[in-house]
N, C-alpha and C. Protein backbone atom coordinates (compact mmCIF):
# COMPACT_ATOMS: atom_id res chain seq x y z
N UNK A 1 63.86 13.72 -26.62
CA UNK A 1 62.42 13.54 -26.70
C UNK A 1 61.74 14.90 -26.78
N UNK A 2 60.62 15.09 -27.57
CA UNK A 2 59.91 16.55 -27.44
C UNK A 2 58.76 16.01 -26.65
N UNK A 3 58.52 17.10 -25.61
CA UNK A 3 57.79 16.92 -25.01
C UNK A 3 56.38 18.08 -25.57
N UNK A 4 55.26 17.43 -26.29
CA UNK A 4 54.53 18.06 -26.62
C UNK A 4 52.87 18.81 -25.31
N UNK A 5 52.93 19.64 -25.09
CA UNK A 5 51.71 20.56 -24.20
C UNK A 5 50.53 20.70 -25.01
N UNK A 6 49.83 19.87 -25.15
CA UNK A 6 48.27 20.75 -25.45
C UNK A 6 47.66 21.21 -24.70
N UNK A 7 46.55 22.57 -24.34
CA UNK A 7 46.07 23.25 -24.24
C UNK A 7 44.78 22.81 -23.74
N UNK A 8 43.74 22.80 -23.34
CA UNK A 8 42.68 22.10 -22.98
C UNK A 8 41.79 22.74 -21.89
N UNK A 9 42.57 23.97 -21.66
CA UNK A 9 42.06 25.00 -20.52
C UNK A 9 40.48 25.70 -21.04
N UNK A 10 40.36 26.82 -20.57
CA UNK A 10 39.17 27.48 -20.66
C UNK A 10 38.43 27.60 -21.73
N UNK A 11 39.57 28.01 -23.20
CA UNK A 11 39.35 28.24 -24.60
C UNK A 11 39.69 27.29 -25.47
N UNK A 12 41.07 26.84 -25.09
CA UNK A 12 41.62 25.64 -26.29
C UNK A 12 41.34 24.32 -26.10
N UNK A 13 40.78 23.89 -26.56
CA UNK A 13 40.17 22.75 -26.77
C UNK A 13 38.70 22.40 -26.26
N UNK A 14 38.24 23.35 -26.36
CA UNK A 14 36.63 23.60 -25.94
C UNK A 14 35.95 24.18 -27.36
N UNK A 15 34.86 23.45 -27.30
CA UNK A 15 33.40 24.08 -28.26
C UNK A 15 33.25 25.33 -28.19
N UNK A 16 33.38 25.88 -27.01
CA UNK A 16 32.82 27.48 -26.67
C UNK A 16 33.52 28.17 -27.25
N UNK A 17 34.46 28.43 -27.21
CA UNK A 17 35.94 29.40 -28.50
C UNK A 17 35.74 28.94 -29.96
N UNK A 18 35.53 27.40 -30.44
CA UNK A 18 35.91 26.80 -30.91
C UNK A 18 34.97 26.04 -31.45
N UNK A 19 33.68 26.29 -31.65
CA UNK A 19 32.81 24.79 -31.92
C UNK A 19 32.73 24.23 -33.17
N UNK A 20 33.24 24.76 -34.10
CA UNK A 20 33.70 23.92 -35.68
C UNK A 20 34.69 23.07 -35.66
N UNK A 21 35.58 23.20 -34.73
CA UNK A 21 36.66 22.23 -35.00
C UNK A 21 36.72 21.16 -33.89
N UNK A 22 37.69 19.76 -34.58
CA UNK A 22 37.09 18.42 -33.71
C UNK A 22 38.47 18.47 -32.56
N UNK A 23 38.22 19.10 -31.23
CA UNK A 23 39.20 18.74 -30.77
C UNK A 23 39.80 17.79 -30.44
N UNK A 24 38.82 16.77 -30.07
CA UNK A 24 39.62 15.62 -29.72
C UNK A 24 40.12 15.22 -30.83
N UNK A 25 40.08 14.87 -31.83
CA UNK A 25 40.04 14.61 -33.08
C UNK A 25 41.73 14.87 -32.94
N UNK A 26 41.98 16.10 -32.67
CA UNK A 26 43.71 17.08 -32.76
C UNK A 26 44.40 16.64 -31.74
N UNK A 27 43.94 16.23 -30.67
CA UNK A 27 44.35 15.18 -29.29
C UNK A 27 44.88 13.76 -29.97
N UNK A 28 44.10 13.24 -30.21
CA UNK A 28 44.05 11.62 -30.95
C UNK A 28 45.18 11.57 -32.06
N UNK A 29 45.05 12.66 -32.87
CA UNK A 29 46.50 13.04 -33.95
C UNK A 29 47.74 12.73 -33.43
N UNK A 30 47.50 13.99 -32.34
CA UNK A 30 49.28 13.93 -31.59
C UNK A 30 49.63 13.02 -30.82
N UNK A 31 48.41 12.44 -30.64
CA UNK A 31 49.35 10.91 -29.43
C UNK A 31 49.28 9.44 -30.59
N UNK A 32 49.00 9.64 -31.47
CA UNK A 32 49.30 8.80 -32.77
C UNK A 32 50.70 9.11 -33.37
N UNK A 33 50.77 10.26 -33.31
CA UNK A 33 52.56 10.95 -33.49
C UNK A 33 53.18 10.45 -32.78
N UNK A 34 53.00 10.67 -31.34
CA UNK A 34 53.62 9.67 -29.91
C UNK A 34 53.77 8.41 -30.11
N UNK A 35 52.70 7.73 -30.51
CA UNK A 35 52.62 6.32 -30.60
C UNK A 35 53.58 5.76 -31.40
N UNK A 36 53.64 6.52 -32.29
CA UNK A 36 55.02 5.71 -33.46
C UNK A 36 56.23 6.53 -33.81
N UNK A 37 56.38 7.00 -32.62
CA UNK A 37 57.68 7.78 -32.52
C UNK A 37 58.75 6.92 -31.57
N UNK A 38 58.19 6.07 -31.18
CA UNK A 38 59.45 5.19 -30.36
C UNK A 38 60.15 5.76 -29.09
N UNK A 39 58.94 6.79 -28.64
CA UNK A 39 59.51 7.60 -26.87
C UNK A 39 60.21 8.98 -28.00
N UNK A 40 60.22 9.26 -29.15
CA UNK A 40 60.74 10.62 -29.56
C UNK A 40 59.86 11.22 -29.03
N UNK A 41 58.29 11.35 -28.71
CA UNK A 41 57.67 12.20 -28.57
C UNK A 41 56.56 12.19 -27.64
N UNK A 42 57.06 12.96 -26.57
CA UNK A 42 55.25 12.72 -25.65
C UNK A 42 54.44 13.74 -25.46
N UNK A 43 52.91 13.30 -25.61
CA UNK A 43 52.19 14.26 -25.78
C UNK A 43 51.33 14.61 -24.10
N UNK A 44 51.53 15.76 -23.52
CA UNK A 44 50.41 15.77 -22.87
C UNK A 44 49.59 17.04 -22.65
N UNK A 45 48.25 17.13 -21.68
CA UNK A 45 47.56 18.82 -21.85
C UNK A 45 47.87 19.10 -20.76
N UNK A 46 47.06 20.04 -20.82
CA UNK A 46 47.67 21.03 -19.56
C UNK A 46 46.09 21.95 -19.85
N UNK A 47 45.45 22.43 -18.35
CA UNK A 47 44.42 23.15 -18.10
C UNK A 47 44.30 24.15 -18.30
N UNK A 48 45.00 24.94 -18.85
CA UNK A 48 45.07 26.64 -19.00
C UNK A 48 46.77 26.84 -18.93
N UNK A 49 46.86 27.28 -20.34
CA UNK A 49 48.36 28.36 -20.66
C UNK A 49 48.67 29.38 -20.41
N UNK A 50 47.17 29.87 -20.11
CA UNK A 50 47.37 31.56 -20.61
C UNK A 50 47.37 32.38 -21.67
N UNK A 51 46.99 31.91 -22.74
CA UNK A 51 47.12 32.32 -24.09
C UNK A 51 45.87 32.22 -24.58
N UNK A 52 44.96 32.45 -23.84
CA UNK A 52 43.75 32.42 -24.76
C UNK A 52 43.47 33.05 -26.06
N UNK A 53 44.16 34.29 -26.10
CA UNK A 53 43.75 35.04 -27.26
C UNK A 53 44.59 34.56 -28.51
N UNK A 54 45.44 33.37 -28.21
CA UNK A 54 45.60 32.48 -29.72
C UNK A 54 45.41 31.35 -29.40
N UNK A 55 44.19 30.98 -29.11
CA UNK A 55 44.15 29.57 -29.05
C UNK A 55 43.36 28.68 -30.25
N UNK A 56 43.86 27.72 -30.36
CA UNK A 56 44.31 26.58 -29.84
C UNK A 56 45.72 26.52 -29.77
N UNK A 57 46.09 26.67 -28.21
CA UNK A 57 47.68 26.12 -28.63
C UNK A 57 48.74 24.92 -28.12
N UNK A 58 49.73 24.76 -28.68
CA UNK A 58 50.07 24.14 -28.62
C UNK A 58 51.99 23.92 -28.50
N UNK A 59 52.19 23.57 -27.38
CA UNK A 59 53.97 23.88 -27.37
C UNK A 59 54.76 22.53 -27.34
N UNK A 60 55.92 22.62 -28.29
CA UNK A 60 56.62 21.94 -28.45
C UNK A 60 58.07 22.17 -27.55
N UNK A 61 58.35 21.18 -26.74
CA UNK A 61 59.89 21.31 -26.14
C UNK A 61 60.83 20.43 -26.24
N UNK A 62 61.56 20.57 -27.04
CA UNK A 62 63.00 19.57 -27.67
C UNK A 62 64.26 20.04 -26.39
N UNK A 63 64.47 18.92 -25.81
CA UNK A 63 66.26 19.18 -25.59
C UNK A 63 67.11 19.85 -25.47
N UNK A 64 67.48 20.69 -24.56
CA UNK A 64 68.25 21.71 -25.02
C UNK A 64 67.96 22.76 -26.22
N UNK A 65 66.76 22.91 -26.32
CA UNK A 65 65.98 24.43 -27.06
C UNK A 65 64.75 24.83 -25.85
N UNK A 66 64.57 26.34 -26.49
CA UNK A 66 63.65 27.09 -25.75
C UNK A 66 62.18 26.37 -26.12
N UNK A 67 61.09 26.04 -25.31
CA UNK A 67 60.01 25.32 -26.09
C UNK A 67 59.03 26.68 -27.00
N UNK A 68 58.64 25.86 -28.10
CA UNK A 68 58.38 26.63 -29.25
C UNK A 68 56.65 26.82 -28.84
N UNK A 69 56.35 27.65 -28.52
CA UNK A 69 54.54 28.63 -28.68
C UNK A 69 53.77 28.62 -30.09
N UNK A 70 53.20 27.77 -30.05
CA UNK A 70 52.02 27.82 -31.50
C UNK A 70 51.09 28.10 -31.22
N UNK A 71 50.47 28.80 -31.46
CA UNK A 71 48.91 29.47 -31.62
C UNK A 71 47.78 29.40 -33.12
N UNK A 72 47.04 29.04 -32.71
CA UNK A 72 45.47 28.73 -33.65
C UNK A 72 46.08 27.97 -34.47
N UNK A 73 46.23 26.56 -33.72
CA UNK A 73 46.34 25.41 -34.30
C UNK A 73 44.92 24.89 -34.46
N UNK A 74 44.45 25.11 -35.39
CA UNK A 74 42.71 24.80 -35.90
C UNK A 74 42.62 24.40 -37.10
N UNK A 75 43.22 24.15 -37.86
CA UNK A 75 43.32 23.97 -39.06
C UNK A 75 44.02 22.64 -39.54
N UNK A 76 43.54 21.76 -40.45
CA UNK A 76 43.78 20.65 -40.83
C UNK A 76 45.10 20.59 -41.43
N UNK A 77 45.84 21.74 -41.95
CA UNK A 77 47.13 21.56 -42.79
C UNK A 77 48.32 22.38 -41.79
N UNK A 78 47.50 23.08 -40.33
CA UNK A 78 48.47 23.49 -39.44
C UNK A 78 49.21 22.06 -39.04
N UNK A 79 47.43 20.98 -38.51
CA UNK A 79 47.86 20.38 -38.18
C UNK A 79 48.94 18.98 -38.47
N UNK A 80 48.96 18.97 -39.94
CA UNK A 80 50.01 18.20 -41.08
C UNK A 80 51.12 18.60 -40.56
N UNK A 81 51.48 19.91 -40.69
CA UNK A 81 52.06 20.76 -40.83
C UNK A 81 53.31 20.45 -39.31
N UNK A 82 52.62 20.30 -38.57
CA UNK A 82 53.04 20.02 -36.90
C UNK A 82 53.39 18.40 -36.74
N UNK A 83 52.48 17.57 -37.45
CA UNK A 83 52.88 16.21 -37.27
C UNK A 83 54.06 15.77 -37.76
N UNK A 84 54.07 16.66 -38.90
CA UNK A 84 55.23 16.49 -39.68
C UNK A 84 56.36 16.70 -39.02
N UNK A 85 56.08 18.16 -38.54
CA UNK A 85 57.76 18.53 -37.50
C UNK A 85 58.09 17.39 -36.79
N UNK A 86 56.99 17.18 -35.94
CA UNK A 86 57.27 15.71 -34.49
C UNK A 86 57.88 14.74 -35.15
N UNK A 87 57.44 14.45 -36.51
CA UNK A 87 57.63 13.11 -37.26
C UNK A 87 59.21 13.07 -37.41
N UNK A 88 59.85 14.33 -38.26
CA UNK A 88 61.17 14.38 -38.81
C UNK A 88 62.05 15.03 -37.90
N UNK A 89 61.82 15.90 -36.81
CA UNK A 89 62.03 16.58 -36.02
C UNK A 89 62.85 18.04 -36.76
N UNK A 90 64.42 18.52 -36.06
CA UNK A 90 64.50 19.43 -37.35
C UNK A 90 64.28 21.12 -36.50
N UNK A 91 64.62 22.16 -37.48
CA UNK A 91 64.48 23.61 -36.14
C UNK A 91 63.05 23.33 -36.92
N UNK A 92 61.90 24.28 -36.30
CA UNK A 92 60.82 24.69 -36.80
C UNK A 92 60.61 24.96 -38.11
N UNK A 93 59.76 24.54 -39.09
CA UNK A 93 59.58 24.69 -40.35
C UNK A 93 59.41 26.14 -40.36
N UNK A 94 59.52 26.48 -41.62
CA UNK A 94 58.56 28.19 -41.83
C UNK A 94 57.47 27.79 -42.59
N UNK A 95 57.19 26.88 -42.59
CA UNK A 95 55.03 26.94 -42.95
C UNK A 95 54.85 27.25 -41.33
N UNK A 96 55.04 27.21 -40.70
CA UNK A 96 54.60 26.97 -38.72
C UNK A 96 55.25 28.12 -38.17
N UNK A 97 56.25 28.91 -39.10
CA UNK A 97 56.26 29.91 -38.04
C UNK A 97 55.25 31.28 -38.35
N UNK A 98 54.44 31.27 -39.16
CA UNK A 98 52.62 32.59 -38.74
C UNK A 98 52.26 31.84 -37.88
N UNK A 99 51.90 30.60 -37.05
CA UNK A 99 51.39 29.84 -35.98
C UNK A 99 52.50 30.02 -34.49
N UNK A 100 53.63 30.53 -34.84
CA UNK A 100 54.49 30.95 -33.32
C UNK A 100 53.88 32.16 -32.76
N UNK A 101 53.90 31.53 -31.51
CA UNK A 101 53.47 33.17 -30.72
C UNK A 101 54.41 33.18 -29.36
N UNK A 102 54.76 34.04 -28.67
CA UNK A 102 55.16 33.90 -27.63
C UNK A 102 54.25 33.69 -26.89
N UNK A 103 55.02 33.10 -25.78
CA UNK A 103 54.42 32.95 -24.49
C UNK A 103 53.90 34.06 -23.56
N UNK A 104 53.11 33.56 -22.33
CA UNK A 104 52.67 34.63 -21.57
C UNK A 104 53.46 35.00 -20.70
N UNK A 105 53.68 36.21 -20.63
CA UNK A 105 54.35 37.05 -19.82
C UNK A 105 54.00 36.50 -17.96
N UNK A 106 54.78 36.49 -17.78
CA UNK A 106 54.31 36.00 -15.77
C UNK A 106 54.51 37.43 -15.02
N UNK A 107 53.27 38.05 -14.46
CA UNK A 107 53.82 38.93 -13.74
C UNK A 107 54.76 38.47 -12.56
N UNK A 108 56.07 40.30 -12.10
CA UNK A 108 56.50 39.98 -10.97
C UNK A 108 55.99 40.06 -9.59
């Protein structure tokens, strides 16, 4: 199962960073991916990543892989682009990898 993280914290998925694009709109997408994936795929957010400075993001975690960091998922053909992965599953496309970013560093 991939367990999909959206973002929903301070910047990603807020008007204030963001007020052209429909977030919920990108919410409603990915749990429509969920919906007819048959338990392949669950979507949920999370309040703050830490990644503000690419946000909107969004992480994917498959099974036995490292979970994959997408950043400025804002865009209507990122977001194709991502449904598609969930849909067929598969390593990460390369249309989606300029949208990988790493993760945030945790201080010690």
């Amino acid at each position: 199962m991939a367990l999909v993280t959206v973002c929903r914290g301070c910047c990603c998925g807020t008007v204030k960073k963001h007020p052209e694009y429909d977030h919920a709109e990108q919410l409603r997408r990915l749990e429509a991916v969920a919906a007819r994936s048959g338990g392949r795929v669950r979507v949920r957010t999370a309040d703050c990543l830490d990644a503000c400075e690419n946000s909107n993001i969004v992480v994917v975690k498959r099974p036995g892989t490292k979970p994959v960091w997408l950043g400025s998922v804002l865009h209507d053909v990122v977001m194709e682009d991502l449904e598609q992965w969930l849909t067929t599953g598969g390593p990460l496309p390369a249309k989606l990898e300029p949208n990988r970013v790493a993760p945030p560093v945790k201080p010690d």
